[in-house]
Protein backbone atom coordinates (compact mmCIF):
# COMPACT_ATOMS: atom_id res chain seq x y z
CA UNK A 1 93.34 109.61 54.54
CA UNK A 2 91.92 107.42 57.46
CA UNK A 3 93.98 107.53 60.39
CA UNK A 4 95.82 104.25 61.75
CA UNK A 5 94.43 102.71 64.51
CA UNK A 6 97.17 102.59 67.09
CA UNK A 7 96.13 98.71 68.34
CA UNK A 8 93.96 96.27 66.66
CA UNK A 9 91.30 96.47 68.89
CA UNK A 10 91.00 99.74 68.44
CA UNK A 11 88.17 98.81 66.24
CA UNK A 12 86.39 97.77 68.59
CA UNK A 13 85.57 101.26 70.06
CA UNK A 14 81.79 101.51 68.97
CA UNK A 15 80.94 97.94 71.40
CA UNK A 16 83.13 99.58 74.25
CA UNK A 17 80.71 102.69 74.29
CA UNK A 18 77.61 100.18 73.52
CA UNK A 19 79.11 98.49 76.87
CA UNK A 20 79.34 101.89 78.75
CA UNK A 21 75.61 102.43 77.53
CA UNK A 22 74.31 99.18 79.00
CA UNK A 23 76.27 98.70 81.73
CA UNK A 24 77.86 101.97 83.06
CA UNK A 25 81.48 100.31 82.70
CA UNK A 26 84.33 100.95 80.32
CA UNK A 27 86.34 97.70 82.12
CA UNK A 28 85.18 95.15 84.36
CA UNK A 29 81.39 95.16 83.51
CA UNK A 30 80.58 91.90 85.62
CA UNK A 31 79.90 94.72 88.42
CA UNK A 32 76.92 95.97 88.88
CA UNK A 33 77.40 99.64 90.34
CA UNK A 34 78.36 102.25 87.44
CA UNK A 35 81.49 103.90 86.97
CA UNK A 36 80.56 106.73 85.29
CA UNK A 37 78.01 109.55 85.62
CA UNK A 38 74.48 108.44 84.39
CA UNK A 39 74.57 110.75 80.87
CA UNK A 40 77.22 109.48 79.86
CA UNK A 41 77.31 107.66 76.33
CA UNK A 42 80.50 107.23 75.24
CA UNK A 43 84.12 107.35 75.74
CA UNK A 44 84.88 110.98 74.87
CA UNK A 45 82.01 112.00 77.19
CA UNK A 46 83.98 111.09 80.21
CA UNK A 47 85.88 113.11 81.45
CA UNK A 48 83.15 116.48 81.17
CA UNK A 49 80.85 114.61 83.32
CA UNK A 50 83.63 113.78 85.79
CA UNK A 51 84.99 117.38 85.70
CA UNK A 52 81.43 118.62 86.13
CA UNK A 53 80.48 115.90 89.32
CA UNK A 54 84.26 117.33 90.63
CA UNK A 55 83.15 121.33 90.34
CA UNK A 56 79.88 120.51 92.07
CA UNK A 57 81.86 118.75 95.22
CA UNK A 58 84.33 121.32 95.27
CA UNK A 59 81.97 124.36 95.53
CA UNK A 60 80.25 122.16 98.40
CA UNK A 61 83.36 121.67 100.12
CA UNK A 62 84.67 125.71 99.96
CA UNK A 63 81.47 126.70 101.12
CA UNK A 64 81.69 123.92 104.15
CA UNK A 65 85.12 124.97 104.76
CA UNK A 66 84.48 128.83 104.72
CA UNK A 67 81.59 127.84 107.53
CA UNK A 68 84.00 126.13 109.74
CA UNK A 69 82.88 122.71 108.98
CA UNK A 70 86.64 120.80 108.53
CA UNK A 71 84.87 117.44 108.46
CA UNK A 72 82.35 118.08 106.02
CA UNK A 73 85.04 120.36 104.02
CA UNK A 74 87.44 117.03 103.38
CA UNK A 75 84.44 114.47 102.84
CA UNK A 76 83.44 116.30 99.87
CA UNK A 77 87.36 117.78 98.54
CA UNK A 78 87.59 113.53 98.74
CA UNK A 79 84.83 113.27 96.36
CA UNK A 80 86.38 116.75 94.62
CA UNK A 81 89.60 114.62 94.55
CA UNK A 82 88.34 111.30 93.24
CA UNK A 83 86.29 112.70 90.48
CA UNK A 84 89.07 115.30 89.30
CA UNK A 85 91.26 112.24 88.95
CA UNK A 86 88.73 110.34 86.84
CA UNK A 87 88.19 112.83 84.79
CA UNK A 88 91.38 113.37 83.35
CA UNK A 89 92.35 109.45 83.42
CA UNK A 90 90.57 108.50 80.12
CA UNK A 91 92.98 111.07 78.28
CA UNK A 92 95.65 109.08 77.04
CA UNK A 93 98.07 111.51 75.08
CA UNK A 94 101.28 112.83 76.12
CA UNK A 95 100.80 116.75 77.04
CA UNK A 96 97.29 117.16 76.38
CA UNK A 97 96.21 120.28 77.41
CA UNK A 98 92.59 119.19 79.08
CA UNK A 99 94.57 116.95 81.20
CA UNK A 100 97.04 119.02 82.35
CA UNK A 101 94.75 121.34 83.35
CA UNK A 102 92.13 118.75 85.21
CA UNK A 103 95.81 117.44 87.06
CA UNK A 104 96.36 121.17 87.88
CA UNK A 105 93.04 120.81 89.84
CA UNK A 106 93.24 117.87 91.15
CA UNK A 107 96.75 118.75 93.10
CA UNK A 108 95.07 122.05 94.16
CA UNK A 109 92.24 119.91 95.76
CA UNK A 110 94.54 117.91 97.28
CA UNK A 111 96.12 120.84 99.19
CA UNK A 112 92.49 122.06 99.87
CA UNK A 113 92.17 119.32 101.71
CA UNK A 114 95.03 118.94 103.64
CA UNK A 115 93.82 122.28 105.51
CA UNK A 116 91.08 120.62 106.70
CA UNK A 117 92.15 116.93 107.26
CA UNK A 118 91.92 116.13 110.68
CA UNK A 119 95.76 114.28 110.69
CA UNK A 120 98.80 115.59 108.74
CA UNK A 121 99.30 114.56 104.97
CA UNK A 122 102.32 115.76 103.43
CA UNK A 123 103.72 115.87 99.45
CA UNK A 124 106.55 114.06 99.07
CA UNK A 125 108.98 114.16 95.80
CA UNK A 126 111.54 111.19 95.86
CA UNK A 127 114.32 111.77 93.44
CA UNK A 128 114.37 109.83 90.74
CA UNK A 129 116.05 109.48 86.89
CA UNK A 130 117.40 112.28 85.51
CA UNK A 131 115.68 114.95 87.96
CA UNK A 132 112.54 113.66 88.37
CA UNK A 133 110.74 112.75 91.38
CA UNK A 134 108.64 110.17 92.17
CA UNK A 135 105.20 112.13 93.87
CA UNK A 136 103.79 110.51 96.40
CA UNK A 137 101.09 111.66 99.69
CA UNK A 138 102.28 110.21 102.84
CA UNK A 139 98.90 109.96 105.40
CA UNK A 140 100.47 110.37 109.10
CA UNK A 141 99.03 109.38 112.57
CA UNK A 142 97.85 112.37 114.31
CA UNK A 143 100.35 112.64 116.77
CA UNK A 144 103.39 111.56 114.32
CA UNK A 145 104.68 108.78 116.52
CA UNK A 146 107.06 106.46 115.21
CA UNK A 147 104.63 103.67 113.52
CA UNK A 148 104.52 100.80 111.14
CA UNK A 149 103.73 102.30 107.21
CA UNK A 150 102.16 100.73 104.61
CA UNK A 151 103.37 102.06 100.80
CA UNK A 152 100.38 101.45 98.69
CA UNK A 153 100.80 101.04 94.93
CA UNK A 154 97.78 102.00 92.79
CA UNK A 155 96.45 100.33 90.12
CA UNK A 156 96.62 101.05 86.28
CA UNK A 157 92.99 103.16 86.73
CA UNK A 158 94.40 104.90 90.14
CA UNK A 159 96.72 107.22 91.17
CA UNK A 160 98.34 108.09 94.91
CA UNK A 161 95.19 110.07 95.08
CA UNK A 162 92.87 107.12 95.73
CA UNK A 163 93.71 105.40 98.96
CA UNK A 164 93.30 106.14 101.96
CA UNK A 165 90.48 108.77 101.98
CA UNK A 166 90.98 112.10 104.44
CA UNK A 167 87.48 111.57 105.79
CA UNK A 168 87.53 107.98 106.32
CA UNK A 169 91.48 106.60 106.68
CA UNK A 170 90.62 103.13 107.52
CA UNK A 171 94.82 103.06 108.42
CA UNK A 172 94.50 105.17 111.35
CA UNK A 173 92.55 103.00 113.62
CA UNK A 174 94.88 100.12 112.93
CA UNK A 175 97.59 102.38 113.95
CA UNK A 176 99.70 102.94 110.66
CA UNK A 177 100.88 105.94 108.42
CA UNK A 178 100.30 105.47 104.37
CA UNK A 179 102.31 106.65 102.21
CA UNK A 180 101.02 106.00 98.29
CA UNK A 181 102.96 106.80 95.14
CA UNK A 182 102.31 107.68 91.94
CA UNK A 183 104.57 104.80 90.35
CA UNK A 184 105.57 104.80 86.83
CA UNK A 185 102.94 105.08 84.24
CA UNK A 186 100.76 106.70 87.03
CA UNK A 187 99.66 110.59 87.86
CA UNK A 188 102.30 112.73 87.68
CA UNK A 189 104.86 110.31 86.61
CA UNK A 190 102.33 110.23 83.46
CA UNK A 191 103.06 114.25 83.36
CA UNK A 192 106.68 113.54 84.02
CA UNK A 193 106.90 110.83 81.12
CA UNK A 194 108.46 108.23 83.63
CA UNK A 195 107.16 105.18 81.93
CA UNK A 196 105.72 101.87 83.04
CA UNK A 197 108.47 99.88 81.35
CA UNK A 198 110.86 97.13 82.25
CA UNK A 199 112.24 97.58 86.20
CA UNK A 200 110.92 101.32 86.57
CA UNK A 201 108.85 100.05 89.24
CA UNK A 202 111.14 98.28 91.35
CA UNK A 203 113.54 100.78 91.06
CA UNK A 204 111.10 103.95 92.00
CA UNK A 205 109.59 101.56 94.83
CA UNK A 206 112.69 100.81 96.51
CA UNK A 207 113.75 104.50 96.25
CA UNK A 208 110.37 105.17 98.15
CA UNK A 209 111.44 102.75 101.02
CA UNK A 210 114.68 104.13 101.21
CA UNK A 211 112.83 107.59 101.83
CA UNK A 212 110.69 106.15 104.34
CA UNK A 213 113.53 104.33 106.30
CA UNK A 214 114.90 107.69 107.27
CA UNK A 215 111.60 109.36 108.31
CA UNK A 216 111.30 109.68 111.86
CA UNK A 217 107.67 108.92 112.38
CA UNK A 218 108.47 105.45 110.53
CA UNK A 219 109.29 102.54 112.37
CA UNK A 220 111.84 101.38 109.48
CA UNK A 221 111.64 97.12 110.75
CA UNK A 222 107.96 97.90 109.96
CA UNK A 223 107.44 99.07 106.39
CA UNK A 224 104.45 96.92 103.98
CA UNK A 225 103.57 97.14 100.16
CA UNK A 226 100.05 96.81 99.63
CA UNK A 227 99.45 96.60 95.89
CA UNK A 228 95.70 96.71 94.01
CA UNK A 229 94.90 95.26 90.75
CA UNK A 230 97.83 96.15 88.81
CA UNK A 231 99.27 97.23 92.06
CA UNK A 232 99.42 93.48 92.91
CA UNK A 233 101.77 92.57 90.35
CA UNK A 234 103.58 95.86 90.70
CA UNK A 235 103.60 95.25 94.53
CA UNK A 236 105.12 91.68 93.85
CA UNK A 237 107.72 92.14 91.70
CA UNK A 238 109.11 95.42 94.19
CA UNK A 239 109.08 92.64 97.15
CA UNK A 240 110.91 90.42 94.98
CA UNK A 241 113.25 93.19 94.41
CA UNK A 242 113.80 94.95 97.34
CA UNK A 243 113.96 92.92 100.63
CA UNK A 244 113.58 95.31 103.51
CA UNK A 245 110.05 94.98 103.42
CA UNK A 246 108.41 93.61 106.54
CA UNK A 247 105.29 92.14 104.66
CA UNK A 248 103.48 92.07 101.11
CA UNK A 249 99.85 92.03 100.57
CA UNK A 250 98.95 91.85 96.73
CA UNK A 251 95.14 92.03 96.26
CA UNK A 252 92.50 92.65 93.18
CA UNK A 253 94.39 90.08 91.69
CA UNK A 254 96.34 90.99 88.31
CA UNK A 255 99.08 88.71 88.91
CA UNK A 256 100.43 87.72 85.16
CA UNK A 257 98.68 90.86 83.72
CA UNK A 258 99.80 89.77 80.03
CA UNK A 259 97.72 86.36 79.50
CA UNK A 260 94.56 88.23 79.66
CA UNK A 261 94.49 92.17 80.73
CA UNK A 262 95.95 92.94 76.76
CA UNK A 263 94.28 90.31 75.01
CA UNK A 264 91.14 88.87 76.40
CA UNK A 265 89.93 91.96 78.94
CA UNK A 266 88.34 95.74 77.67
CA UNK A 267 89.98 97.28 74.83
CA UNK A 268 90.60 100.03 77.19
CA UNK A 269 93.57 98.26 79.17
CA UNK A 270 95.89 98.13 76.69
CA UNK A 271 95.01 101.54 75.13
CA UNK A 272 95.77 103.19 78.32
CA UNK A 273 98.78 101.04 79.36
CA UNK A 274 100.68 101.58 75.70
CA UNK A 275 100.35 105.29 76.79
CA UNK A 276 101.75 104.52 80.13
CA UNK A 277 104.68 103.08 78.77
CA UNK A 278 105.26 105.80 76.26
CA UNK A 279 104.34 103.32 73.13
CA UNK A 280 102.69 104.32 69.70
CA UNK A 281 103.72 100.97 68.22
CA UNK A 282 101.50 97.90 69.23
CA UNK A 283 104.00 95.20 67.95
CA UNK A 284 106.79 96.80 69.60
CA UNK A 285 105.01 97.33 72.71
CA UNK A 286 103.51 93.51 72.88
CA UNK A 287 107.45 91.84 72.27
CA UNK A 288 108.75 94.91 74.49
CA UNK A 289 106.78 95.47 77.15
CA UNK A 290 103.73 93.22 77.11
CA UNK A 291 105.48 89.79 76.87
CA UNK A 292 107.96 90.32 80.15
CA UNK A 293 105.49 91.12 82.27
CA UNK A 294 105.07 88.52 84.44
CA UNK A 295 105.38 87.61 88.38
CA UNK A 296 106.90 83.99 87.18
CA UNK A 297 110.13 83.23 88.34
CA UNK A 298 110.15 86.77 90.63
CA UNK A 299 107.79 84.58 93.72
CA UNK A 300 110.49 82.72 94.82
CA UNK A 301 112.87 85.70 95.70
CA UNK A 302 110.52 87.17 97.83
CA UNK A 303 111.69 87.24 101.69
CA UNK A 304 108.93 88.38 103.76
CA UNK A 305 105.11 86.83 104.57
CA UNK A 306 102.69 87.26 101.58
CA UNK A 307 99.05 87.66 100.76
CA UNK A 308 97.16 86.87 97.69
CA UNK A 309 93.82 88.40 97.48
CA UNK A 310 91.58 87.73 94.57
CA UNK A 311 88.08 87.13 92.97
CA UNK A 312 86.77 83.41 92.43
CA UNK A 313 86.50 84.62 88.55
CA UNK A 314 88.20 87.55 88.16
CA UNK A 315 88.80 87.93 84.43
CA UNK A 316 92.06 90.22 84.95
CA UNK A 317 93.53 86.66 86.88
CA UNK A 318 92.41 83.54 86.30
CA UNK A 319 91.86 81.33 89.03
CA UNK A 320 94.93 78.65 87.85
CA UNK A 321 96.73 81.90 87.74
CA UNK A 322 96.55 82.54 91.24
CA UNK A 323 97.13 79.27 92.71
CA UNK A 324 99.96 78.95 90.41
CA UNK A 325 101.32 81.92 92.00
CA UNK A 326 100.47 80.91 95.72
CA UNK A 327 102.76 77.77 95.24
CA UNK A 328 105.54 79.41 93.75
CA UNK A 329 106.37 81.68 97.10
CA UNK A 330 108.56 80.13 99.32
CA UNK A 331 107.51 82.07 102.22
CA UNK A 332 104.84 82.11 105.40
CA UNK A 333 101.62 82.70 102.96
CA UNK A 334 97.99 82.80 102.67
CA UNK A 335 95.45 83.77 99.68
CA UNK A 336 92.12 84.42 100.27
CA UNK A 337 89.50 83.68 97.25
CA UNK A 338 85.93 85.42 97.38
CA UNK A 339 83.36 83.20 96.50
CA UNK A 340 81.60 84.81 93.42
CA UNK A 341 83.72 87.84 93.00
CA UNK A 342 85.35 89.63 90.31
CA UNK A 343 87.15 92.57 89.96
CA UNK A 344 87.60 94.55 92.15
CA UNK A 345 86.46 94.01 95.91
CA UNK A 346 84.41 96.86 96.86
CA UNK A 347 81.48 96.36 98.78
CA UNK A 348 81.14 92.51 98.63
CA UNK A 349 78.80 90.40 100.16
CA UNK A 350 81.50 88.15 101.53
CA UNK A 351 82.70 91.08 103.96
CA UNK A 352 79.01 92.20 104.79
CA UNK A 353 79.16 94.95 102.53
CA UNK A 354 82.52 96.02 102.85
CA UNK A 355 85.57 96.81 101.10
CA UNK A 356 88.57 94.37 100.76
CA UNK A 357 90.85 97.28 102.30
CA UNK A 358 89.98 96.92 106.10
CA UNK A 359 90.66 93.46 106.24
CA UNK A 360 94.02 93.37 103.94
CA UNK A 361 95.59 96.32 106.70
CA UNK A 362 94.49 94.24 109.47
CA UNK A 363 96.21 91.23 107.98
CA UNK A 364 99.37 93.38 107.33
CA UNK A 365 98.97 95.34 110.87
CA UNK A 366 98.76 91.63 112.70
CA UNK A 367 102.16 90.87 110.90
CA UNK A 368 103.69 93.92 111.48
CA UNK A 369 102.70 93.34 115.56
CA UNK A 370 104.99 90.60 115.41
CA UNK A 371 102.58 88.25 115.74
CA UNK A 372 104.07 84.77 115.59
CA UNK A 373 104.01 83.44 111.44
CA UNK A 374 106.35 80.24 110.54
CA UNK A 375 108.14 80.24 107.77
CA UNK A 376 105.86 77.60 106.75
CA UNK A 377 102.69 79.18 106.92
CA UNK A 378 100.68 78.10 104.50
CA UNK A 379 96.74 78.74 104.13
CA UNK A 380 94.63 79.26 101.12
CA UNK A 381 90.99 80.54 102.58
CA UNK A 382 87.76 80.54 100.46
CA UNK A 383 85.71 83.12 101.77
CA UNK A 384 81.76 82.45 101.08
CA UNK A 385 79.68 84.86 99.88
CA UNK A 386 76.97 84.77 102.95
CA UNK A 387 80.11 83.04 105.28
CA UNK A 388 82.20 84.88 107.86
CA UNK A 389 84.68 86.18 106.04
CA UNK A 390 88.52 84.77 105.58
CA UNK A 391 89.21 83.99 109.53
CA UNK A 392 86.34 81.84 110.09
CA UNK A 393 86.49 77.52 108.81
CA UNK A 394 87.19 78.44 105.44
CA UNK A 395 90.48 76.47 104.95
CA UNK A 396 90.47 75.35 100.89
CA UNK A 397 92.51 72.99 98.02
CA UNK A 398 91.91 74.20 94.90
CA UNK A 399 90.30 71.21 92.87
CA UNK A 400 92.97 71.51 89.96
CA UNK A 401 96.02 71.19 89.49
CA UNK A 402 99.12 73.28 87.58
CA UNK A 403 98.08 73.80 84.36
CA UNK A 404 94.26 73.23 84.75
CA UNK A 405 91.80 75.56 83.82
CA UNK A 406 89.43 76.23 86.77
CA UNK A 407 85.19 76.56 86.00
């Protein structure tokens, strides 16, 4: 018998490998740097070469931690980290043994490293339904003092895992802890079966803040969401939820993820977000699921000073999608649009090379400083690709209007 195809575009499988063998990419293949290993040539290849890339990093980093080396040591259990959780990302099945056991390693290289990290980073559990916990690493100054925190929300591809790094924490110079949570649908709420569905989110985010709001080393008038790619809708739809937030900064732009992420984007979005969500069932998952997914009608409820950060074409959120969204807050806001960019906004020539993180946490650390922002703020910046990034004369109207396509 030939086995169902569990979504319609399923089918499509033999030009998503013919995509990873030209371009390196399972997903957003207008980038030019690979995301996978070099050998590999399809799908199912993935997650050996990942495991493999991990084992080599880890070795590295045992032997540079036996020898004394701490710094060395947690640069490469980061890289141990990162490519333990890609590996067992592409498996998409509820209790899969080869995934269990590459998360088994990946939490063990996470410990590895805090040994060697040169500030503290703790494991936190946040109760949740029915006695599970929402994991999360919270990333502490040095010395502990009481501190603004940013709660970053990973993507659909990430997990708490991913931001900040231990050798480079790009939050520690700008004077901030970071705690970052493995959400529904993500890490080891994916182990746990807490599923991406209808106001999981919200409610696991706001039972994060309430953790952090009795912490000592948190100042709790100073507490941001910064949200990536899916994270950016996630992140918007907990600050229209929850309203003790001091600030919201919602970058890699996926902020209506259902006109295009399921339908127009890689195959591979809405095979791994069905699993997220705990569907076999495509129909049921597109009227369930799929459909309500929006930021629409949630802008307007949010209290606190936004940003919008997102690609001039990202394909995950068209343009008219993000200025739709921009004039729907009611808040002090900006959105900053990088000339020629996509998805996401690593390493861009509009920052010089560099990654969209450094300046999003010095946007969010200037708020947090209580740094004077009206109510009316309102600035949309288009940041060049050769220009001086989003604080230099870059102030821009969109040439459309609702409804219009932008080219």
């Amino acid at each position: 018998m030939i086995r169902k195809l569990r979504t319609q575009r399923d089918n499509q499988q033999w030009m998503l490998d013919l995509a990873l063998n030209m371009r390196g990419r399972v997903q957003n293949f207008e980038r030019d740097d690979p995301e996978v290993p070099k050998r590999v040539r399809n799908y199912r290849m993935i997650p050996k070469a990942w495991r493999e890339a991990a084992q080599r990093h880890e070795a590295l980093a045992r032997r540079a931690q036996a020898h004394g080396a701490k710094a060395t040591a947690a640069f490469h259990y980061d890289h141990a980290i990162e490519a333990y959780r890609m590996a067992q990302h592409p498996i998409y099945f509820d209790d899969h043994p080869v995934k269990i056991a590459l998360c088994n390693k990946l939490n063990e290289m996470v410990d590895r490293r805090s040994k060697v990290a040169e500030y503290p980073i703790e494991r936190v559990e946040i109760p949740f339904d029915d006695g599970k916990t929402i994991s999360c690493l919270l990333h502490l100054l040095p010395d502990r003092r009481k501190a603004p925190c940013v709660i970053y929300v990973p993507g659909m591809d990430q997990t708490k895992e991913v931001f900040p790094k231990a050798h480079r924490n790009v939050a520690l110079a700008r004077g901030c802890h970071v705690l970052a949570m493995d959400g529904p649908g993500q890490g080891n709420s994916n182990i746990q079966k807490i599923r991406a569905v209808g106001d999981n989110y919200e409610r696991a985010g706001a039972a994060v803040i309430s953790y952090l709001m009795k912490r000592p080393e948190v100042d709790s008038r100073k507490i941001a969401i910064y949200g990536i790619s899916m994270g950016s809708y996630w992140s918007l739809r907990l600050a229209s939820y929850d309203h003790r937030i001091a600030a919201v900064a919602s970058a890699v732009a996926c902020f209506n993820p259902n006109n295009t992420i399921f339908t127009q984007s890689s195959p591979r979005f809405k095979q791994m977000f069905m699993y997220m969500a705990g569907y076999e069932d495509e129909e049921k998952f597109d009227k369930e699921v799929a459909q309500p997914m929006t930021v629409r009608g949630y802008l307007g409820k949010i209290k606190c000073p936004t940003l919008l950060v997102t690609g001039e074409y990202d394909p995950l959120c068209p343009l008219e999608d993000a200025v739709e969204a921009f004039e729907e807050l009611k808040v002090a806001k900006e959105m900053w649009v990088f000339e020629n960019q996509y998805h996401p906004l690593w390493g861009i020539s509009n920052l010089g090379g560099g990654d969209a993180h450094e300046y999003v946490l010095d946007w969010l650390q200037g708020v947090m400083q209580d740094k004077a922002m009206s109510r009316k703020h309102r600035r949309i910046a288009f940041v060049k690709e050769h220009g001086d990034g989003p604080w230099g004369k870059c102030e821009w109207t969109p040439p459309i209007k609702p409804g219009q396509a932008y080219f």
